[in-house]
N, C-alpha and C. Protein backbone atom coordinates (compact mmCIF):
# COMPACT_ATOMS: atom_id res chain seq x y z
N UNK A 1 19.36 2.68 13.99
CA UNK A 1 18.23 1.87 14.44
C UNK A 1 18.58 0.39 14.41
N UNK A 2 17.66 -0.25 15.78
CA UNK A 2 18.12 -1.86 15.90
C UNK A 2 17.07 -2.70 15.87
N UNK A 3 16.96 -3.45 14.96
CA UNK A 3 15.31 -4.55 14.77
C UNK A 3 16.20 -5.72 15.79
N UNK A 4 15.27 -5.92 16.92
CA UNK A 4 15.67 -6.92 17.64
C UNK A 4 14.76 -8.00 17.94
N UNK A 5 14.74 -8.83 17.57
CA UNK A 5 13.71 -10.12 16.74
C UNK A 5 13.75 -11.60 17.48
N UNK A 6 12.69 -11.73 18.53
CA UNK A 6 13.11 -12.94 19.38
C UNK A 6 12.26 -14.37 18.47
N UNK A 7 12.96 -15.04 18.30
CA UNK A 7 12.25 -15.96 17.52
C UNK A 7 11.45 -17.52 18.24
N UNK A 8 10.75 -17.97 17.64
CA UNK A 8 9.78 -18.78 18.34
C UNK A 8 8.28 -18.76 17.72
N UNK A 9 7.54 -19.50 18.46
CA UNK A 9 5.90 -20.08 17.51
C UNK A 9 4.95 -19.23 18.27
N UNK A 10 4.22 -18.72 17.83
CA UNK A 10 2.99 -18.33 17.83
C UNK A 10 1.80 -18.99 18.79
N UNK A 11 0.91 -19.05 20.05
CA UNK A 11 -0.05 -19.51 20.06
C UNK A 11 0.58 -19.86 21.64
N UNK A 12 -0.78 -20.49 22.18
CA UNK A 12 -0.91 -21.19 23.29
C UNK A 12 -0.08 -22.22 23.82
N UNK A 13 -0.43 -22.95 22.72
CA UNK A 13 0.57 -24.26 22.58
C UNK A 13 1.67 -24.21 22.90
N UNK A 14 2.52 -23.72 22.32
CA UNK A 14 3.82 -23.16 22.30
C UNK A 14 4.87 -22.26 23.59
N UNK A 15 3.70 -21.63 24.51
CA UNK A 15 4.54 -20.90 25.72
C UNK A 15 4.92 -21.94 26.59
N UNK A 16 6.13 -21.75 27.04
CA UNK A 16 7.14 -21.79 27.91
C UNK A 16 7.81 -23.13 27.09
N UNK A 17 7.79 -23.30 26.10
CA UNK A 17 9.00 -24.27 25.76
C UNK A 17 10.47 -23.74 25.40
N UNK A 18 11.19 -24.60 25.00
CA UNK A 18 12.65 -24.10 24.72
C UNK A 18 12.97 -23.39 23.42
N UNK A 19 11.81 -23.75 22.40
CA UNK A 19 12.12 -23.13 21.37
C UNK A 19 11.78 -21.86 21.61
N UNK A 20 10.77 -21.53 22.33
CA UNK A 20 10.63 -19.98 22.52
C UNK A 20 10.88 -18.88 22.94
N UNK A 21 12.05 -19.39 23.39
CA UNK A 21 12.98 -18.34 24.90
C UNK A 21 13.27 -16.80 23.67
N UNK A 22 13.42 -16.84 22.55
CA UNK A 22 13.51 -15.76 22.23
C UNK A 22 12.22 -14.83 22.18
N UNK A 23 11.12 -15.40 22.22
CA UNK A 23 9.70 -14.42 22.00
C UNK A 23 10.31 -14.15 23.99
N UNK A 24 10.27 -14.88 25.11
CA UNK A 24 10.37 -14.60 25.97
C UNK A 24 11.34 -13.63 26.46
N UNK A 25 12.85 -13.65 25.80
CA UNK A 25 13.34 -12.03 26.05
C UNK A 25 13.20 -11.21 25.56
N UNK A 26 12.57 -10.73 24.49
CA UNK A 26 12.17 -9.74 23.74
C UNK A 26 10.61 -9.38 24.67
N UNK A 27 9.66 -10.02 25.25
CA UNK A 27 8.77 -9.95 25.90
C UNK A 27 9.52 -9.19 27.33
N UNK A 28 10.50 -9.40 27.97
CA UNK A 28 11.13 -8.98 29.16
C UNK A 28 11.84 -7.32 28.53
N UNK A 29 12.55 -7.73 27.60
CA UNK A 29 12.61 -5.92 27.05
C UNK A 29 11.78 -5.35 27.12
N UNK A 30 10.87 -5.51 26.57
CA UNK A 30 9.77 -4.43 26.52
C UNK A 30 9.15 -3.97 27.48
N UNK A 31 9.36 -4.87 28.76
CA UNK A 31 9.15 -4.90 30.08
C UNK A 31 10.07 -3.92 30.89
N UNK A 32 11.26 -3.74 30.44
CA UNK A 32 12.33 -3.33 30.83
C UNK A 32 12.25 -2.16 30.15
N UNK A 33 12.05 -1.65 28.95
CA UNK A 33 11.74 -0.42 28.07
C UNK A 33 10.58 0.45 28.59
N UNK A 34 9.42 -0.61 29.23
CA UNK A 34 8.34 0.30 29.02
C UNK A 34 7.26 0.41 28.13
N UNK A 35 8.02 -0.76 26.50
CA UNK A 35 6.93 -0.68 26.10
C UNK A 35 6.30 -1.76 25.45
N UNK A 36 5.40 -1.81 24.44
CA UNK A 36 4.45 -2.99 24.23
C UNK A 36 4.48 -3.53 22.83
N UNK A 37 4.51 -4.88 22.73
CA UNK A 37 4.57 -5.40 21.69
C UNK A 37 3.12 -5.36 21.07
N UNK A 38 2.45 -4.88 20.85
CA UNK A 38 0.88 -5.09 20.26
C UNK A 38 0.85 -5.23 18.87
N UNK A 39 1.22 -4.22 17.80
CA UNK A 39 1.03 -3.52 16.79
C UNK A 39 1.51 -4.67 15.51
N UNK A 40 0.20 -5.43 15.03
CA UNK A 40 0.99 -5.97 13.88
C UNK A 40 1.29 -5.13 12.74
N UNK A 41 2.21 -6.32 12.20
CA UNK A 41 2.90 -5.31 10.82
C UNK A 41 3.37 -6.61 10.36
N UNK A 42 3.42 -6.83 8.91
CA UNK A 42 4.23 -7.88 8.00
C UNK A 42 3.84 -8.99 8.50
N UNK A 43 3.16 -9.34 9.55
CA UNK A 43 3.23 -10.79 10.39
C UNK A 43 4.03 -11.17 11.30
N UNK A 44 3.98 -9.85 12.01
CA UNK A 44 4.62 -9.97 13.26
C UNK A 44 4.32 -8.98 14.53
N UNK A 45 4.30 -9.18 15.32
CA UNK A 45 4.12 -7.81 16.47
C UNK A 45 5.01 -7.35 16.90
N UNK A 46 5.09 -5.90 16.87
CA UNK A 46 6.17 -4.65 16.93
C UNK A 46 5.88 -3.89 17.94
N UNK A 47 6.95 -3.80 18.29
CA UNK A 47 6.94 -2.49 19.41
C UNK A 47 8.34 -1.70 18.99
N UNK A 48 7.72 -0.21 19.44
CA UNK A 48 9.14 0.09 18.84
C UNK A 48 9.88 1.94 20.50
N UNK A 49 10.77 1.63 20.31
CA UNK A 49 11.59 2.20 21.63
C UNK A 49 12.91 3.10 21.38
N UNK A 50 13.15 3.69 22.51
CA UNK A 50 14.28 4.57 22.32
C UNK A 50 15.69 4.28 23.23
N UNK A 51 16.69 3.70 23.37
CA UNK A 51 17.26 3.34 24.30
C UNK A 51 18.49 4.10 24.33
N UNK A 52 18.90 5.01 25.09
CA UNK A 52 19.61 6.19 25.03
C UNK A 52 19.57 7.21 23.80
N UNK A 53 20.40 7.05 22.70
CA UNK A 53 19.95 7.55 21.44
C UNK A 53 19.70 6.65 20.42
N UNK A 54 19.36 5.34 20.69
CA UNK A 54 19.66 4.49 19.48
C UNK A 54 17.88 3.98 19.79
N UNK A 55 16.90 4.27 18.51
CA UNK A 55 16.07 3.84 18.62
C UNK A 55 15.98 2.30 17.98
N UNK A 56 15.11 1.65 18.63
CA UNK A 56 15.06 0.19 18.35
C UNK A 56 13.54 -0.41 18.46
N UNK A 57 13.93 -1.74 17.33
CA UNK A 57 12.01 -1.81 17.19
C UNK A 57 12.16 -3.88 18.00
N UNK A 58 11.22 -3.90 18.49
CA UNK A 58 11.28 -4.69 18.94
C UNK A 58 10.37 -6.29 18.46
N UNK A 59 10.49 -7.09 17.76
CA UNK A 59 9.49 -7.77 16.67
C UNK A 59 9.15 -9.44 17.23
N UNK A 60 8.22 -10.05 17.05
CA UNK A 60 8.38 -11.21 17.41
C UNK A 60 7.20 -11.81 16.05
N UNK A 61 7.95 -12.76 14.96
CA UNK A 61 6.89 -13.19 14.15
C UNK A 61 6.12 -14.01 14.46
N UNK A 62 4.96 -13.80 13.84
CA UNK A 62 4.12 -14.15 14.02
C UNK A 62 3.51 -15.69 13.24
N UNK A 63 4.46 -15.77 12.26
CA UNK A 63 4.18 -17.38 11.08
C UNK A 63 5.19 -18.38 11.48
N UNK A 64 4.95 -18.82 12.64
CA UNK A 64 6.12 -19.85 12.95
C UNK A 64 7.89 -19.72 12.65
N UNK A 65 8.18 -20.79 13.37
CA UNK A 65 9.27 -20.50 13.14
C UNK A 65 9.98 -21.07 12.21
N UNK A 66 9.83 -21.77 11.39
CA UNK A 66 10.89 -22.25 9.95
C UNK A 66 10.29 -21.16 9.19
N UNK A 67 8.87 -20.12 9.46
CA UNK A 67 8.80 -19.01 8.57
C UNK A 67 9.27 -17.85 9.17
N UNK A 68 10.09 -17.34 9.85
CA UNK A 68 10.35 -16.46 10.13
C UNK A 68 10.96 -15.50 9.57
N UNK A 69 11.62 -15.69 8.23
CA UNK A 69 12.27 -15.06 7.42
C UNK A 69 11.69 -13.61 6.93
N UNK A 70 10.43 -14.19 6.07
CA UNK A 70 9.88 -13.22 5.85
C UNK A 70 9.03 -11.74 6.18
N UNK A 71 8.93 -12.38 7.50
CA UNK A 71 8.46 -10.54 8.30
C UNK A 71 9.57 -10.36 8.60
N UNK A 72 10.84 -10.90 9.00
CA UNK A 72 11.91 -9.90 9.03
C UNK A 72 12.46 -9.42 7.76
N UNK A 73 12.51 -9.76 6.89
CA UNK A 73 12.57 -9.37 5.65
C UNK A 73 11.67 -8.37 5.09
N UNK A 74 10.65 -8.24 5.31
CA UNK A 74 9.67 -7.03 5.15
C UNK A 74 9.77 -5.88 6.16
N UNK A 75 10.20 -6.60 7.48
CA UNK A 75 10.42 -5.33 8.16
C UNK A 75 12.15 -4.60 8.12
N UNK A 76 12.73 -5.09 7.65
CA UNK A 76 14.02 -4.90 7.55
C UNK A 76 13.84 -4.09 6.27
N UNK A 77 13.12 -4.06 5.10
CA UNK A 77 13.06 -3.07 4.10
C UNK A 77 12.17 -2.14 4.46
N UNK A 78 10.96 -2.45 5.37
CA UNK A 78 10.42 -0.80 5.96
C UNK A 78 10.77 -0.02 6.73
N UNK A 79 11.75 -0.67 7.81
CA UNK A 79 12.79 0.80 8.98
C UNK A 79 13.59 0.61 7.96
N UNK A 80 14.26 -0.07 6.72
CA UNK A 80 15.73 0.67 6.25
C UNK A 80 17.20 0.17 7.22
N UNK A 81 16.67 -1.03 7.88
CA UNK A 81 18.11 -1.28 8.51
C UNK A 81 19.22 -2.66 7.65
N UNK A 82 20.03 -2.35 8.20
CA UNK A 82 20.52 -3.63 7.20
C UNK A 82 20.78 -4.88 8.01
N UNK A 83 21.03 -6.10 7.68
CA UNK A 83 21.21 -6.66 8.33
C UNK A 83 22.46 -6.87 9.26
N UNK A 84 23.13 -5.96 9.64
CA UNK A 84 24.29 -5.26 10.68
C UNK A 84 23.65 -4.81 11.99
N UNK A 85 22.46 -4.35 11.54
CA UNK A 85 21.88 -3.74 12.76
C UNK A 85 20.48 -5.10 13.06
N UNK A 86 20.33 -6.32 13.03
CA UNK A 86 19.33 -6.80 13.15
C UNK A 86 20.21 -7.93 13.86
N UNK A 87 19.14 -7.69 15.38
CA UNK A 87 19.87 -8.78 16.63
C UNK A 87 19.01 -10.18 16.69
N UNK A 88 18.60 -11.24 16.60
CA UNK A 88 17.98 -12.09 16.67
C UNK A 88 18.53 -12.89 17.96
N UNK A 89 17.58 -13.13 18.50
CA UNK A 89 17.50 -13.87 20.08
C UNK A 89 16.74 -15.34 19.79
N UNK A 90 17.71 -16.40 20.05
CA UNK A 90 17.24 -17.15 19.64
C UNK A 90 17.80 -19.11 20.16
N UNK A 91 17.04 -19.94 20.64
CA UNK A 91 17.67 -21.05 21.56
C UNK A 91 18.75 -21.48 20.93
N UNK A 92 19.78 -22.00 21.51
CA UNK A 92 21.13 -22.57 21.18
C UNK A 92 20.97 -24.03 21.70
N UNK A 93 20.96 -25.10 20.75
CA UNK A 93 21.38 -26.78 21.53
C UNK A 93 22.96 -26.91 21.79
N UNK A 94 23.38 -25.76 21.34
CA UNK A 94 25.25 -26.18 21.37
C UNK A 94 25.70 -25.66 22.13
N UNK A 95 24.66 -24.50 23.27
CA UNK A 95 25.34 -24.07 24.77
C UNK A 95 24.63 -24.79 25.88
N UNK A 96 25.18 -25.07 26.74
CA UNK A 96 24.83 -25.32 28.60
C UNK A 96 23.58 -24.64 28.44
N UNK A 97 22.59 -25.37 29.08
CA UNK A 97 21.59 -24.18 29.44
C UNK A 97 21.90 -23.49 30.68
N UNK A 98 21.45 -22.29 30.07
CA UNK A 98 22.06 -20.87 31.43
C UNK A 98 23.33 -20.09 30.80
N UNK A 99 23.72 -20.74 29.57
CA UNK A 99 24.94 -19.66 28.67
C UNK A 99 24.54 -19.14 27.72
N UNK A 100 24.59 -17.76 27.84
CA UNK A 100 24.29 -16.31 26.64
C UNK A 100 25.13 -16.22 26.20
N UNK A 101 25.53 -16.40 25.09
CA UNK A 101 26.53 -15.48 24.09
C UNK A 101 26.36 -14.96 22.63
N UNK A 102 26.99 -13.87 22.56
CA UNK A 102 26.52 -13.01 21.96
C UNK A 102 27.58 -13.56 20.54
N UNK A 103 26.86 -13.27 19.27
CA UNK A 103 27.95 -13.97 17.93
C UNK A 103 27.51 -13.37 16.51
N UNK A 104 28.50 -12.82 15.76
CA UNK A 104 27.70 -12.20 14.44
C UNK A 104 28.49 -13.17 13.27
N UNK A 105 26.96 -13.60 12.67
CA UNK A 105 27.27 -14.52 11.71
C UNK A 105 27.22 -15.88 11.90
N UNK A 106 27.39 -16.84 10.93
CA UNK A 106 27.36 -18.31 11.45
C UNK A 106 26.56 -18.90 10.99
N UNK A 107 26.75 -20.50 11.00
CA UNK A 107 26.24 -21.11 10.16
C UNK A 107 24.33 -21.22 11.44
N UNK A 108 23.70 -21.89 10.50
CA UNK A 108 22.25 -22.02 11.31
C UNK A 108 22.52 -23.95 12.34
N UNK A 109 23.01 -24.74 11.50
CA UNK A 109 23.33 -25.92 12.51
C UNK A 109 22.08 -26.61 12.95
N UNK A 110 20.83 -26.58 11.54
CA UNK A 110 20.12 -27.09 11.57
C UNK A 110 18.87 -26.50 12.50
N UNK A 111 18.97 -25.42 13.18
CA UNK A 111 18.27 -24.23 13.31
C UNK A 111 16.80 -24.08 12.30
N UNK A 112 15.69 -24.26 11.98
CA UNK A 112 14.86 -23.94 11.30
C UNK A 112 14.48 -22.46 11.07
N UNK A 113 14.63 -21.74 12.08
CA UNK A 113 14.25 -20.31 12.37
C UNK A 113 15.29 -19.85 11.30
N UNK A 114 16.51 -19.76 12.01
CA UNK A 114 18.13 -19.04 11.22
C UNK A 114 17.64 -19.89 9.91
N UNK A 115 17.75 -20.82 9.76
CA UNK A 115 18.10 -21.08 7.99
C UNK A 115 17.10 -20.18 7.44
N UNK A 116 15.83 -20.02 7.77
CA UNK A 116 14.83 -18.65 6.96
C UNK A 116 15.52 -17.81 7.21
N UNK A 117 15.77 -17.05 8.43
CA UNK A 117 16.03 -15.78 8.21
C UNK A 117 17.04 -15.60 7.54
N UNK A 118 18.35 -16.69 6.79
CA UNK A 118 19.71 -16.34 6.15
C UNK A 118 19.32 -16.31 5.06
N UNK A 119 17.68 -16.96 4.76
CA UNK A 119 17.91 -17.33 3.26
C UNK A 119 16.82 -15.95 2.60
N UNK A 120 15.69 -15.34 3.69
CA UNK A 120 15.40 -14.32 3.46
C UNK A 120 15.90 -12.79 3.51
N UNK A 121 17.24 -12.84 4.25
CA UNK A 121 17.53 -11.56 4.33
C UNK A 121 18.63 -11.45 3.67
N UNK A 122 18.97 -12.94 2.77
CA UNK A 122 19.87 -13.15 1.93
C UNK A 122 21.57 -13.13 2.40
N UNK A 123 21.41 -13.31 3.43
CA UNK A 123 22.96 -13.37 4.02
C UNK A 123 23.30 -13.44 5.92
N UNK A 124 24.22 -14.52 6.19
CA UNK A 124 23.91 -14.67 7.64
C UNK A 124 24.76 -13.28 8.51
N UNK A 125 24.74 -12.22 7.96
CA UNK A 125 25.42 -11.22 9.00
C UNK A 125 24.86 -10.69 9.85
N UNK A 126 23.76 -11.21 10.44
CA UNK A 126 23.32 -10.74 11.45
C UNK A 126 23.76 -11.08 12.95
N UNK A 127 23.11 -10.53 13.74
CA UNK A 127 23.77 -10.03 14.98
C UNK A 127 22.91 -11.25 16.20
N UNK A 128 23.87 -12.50 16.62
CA UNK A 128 22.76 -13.50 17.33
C UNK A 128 22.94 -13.28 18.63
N UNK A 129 21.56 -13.21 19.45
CA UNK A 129 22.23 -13.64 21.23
C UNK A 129 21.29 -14.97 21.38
N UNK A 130 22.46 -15.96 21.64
CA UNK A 130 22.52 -17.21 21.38
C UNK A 130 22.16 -17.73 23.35
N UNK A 131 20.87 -18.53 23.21
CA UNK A 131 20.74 -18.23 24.62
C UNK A 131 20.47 -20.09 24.89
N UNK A 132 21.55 -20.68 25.19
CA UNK A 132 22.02 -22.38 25.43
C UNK A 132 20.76 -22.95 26.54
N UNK A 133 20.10 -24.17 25.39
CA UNK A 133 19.13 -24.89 25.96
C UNK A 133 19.67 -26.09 26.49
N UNK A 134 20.97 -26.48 26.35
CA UNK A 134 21.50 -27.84 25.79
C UNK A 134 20.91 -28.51 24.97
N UNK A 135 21.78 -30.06 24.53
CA UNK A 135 21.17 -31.18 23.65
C UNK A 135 20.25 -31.98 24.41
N UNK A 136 19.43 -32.64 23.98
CA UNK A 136 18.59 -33.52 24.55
C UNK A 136 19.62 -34.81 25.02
N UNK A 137 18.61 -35.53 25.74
CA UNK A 137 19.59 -36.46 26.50
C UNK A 137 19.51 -37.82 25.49
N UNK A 138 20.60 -38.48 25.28
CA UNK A 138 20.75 -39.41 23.74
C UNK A 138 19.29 -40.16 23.91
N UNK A 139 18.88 -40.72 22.86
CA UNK A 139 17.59 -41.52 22.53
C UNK A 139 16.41 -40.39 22.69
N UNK A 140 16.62 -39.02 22.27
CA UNK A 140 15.77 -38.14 22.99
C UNK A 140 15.60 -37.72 21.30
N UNK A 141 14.26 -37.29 20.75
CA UNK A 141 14.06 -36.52 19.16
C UNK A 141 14.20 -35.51 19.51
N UNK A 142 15.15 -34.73 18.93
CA UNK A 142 15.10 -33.37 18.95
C UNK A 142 14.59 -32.20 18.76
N UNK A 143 13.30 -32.27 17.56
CA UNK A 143 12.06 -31.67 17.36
C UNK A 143 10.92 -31.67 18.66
N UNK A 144 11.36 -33.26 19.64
CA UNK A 144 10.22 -33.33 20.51
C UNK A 144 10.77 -32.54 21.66
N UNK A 145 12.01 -32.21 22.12
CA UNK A 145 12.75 -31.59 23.38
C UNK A 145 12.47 -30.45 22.57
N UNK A 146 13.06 -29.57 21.62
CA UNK A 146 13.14 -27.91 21.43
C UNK A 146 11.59 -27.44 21.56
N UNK A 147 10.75 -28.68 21.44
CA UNK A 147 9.01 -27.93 21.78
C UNK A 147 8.50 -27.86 22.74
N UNK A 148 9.39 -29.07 23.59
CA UNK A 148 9.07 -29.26 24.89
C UNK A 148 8.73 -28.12 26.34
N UNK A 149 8.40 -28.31 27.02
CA UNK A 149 8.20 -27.34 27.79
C UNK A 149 9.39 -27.90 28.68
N UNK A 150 10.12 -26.09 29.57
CA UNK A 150 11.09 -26.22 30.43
C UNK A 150 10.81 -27.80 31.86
N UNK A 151 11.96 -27.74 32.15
CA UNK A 151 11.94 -28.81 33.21
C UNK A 151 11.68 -27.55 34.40
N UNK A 152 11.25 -28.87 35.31
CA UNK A 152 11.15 -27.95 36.39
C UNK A 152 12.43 -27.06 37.19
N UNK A 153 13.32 -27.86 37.25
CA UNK A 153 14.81 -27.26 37.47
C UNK A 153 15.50 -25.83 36.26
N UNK A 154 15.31 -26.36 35.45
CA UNK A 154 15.21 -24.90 34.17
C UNK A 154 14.21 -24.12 34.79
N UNK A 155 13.29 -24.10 34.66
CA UNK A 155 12.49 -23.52 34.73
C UNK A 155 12.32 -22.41 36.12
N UNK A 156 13.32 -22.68 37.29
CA UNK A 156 13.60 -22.32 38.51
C UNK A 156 14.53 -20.89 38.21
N UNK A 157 15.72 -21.66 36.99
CA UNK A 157 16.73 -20.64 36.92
C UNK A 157 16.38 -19.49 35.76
N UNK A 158 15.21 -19.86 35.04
CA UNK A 158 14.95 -19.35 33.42
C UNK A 158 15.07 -17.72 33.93
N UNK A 159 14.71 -17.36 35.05
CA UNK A 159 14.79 -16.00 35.16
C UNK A 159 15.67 -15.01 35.10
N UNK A 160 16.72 -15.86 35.73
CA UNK A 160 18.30 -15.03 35.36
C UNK A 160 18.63 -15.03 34.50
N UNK A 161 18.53 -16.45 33.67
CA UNK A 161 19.29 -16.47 31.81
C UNK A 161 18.15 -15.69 31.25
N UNK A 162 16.98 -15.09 31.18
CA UNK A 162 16.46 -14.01 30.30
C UNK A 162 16.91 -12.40 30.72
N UNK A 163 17.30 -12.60 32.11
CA UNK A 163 18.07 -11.15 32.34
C UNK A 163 19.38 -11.01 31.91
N UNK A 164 20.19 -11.99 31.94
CA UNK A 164 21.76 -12.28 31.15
C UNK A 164 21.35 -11.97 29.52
N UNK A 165 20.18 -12.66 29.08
CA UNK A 165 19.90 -11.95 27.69
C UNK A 165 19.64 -11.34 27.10
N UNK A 166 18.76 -10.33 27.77
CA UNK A 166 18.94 -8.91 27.64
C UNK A 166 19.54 -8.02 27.82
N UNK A 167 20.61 -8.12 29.22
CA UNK A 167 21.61 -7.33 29.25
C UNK A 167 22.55 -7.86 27.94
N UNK A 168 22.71 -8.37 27.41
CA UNK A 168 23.61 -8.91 26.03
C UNK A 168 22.78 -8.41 24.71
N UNK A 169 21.79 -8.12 24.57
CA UNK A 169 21.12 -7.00 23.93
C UNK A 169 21.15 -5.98 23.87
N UNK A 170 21.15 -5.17 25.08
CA UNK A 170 21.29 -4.24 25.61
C UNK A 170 22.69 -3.76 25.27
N UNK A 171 23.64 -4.34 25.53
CA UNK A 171 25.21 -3.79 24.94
C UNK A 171 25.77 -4.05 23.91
N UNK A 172 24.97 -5.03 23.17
CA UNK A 172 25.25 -4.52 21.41
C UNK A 172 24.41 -3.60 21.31
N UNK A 173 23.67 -3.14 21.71
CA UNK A 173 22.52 -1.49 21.52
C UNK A 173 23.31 -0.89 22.06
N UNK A 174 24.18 -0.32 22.79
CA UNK A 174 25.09 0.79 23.94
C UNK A 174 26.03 0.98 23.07
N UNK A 175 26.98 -0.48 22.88
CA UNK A 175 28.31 -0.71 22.99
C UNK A 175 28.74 -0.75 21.11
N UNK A 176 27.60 -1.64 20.67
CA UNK A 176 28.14 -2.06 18.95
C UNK A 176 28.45 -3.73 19.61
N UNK A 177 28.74 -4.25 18.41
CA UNK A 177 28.64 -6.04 18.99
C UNK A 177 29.94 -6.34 18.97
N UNK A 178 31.37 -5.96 18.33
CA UNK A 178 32.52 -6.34 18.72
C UNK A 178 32.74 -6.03 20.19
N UNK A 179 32.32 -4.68 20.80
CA UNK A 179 32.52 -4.30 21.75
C UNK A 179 32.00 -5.27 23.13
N UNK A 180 30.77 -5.62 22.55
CA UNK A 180 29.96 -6.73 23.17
C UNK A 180 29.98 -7.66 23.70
N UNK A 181 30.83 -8.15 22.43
CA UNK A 181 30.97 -9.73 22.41
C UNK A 181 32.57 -10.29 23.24
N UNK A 182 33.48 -8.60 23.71
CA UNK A 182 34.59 -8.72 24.00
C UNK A 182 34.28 -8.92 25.07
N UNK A 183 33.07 -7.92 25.91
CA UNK A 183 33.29 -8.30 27.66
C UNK A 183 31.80 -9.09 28.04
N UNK A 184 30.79 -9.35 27.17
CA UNK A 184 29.91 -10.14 27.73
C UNK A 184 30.39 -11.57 27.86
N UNK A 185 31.24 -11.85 26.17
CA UNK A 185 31.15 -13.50 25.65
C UNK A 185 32.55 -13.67 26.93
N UNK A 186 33.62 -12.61 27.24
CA UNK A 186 34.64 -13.18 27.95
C UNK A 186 33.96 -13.43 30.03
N UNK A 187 33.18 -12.21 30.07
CA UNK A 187 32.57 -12.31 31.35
C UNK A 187 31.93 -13.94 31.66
N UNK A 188 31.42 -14.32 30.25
CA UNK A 188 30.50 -15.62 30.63
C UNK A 188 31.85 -17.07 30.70
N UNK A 189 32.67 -16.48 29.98
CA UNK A 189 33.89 -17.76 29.93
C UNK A 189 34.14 -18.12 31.11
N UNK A 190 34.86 -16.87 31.93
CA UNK A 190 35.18 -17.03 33.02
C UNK A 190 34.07 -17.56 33.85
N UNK A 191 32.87 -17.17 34.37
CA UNK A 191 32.04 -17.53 34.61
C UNK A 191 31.72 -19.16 35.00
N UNK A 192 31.85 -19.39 33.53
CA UNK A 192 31.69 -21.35 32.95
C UNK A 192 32.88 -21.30 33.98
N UNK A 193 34.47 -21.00 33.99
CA UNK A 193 35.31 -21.46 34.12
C UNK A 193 35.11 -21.70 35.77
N UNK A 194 34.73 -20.58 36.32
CA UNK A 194 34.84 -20.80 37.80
C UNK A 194 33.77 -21.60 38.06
N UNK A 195 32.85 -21.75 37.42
CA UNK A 195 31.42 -22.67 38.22
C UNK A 195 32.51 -24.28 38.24
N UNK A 196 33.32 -24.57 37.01
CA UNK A 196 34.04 -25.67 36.82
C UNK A 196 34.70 -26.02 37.50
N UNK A 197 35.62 -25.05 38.29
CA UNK A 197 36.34 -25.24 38.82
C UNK A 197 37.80 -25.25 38.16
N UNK A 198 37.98 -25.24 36.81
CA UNK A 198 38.94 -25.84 35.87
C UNK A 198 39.26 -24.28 35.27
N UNK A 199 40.10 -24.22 33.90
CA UNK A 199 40.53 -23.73 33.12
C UNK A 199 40.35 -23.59 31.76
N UNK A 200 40.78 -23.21 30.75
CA UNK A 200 40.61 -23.56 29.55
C UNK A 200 41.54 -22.92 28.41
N UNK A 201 41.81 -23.87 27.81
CA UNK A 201 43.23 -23.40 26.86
C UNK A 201 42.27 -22.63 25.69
N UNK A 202 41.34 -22.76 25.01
CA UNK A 202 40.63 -22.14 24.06
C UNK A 202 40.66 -21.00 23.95
């Protein structure tokens, strides 16, 4: 079993900004599954699914996001999964916006969401699909851009980078996440590389 946990705030206020792109692909799974996030539990809404043989619950908390720790932490001791099997979807300032990649482990990088969930589930081995908002543009607060709502130009392409992020969900659920992270994270390199035009020694 896979707790797959899109993180982000709660409420009105809060839809369609950048911090929330993870409640938004976990909202498109379930779309894609069939089924519905309704059902609270711990302080969060659950849905839960079968995706070939690997059943998976699908969670989005519900106490903000520097609290997010703790319903995954409560729900992670009621299915019994460990944190190996728990995928968190969640905005990246350190990718391009429009780059998914998939990463297990790692530091949070000032992340409010990740630093709860490392410090509630007591260890960062969990499983991230890291979905790149970029940095704000210099003289820009960074609390005021990650709340911000998409630009209109984002906001044109947001549809493909939530299908790129679920298919990157989707094959750490199929595949396992080494397997994952070999042909999604290399598919997207190349990708970067050809939109560039360039190369890359890395």
């Amino acid at each position: 079993m896979h707790l797959v946990l899109g993180l982000g705030n709660p409420g009105r206020r809060y839809e369609r900004t950048r911090h929330n792109v993870g409640f938004v692909v976990v909202d498109r799974l379930a779309e894609r599954w069939g089924e519905n996030i309704e059902k609270k539990q711990f302080g969060a809404l659950v849905g839960s699914a079968l995706i070939g043989r690997s059943p998976a619950v699908l969670c989005k908390p519900q106490s903000f996001m520097n609290l997010s720790g703790q319903p995954a932490a409560s729900l992670k001791g009621f299915y019994k999964v460990q944190n190996e099997a728990i995928v968190v979807v969640h905005d990246e300032l350190d990718l391009p916006f429009g780059e998914v990649r998939i990463k297990k482990g790692g530091g949070h990088a000032g992340h409010n969401g990740l630093r709860d969930l490392q410090q509630k589930l007591g260890g960062n081995d969990f499983i991230r699909i890291r979905v790149g908002i970029t940095r704000p543009p210099q003289g820009w607060d960074v609390a005021d851009y990650v709340l911000g709502k998409w630009s209109s130009s984002e906001e044109s392409s947001l549809g493909e980078v939530v299908e790129r992020a679920c298919d990157a969900v989707e094959a750490v659920l199929a595949d396992g996440v080494t397997a994952a992270m070999n042909t999604f994270n290399t598919r997207s390199e190349r990708a970067e590389q050809a939109a560039s035009g360039g190369s890359s020694s890395s």
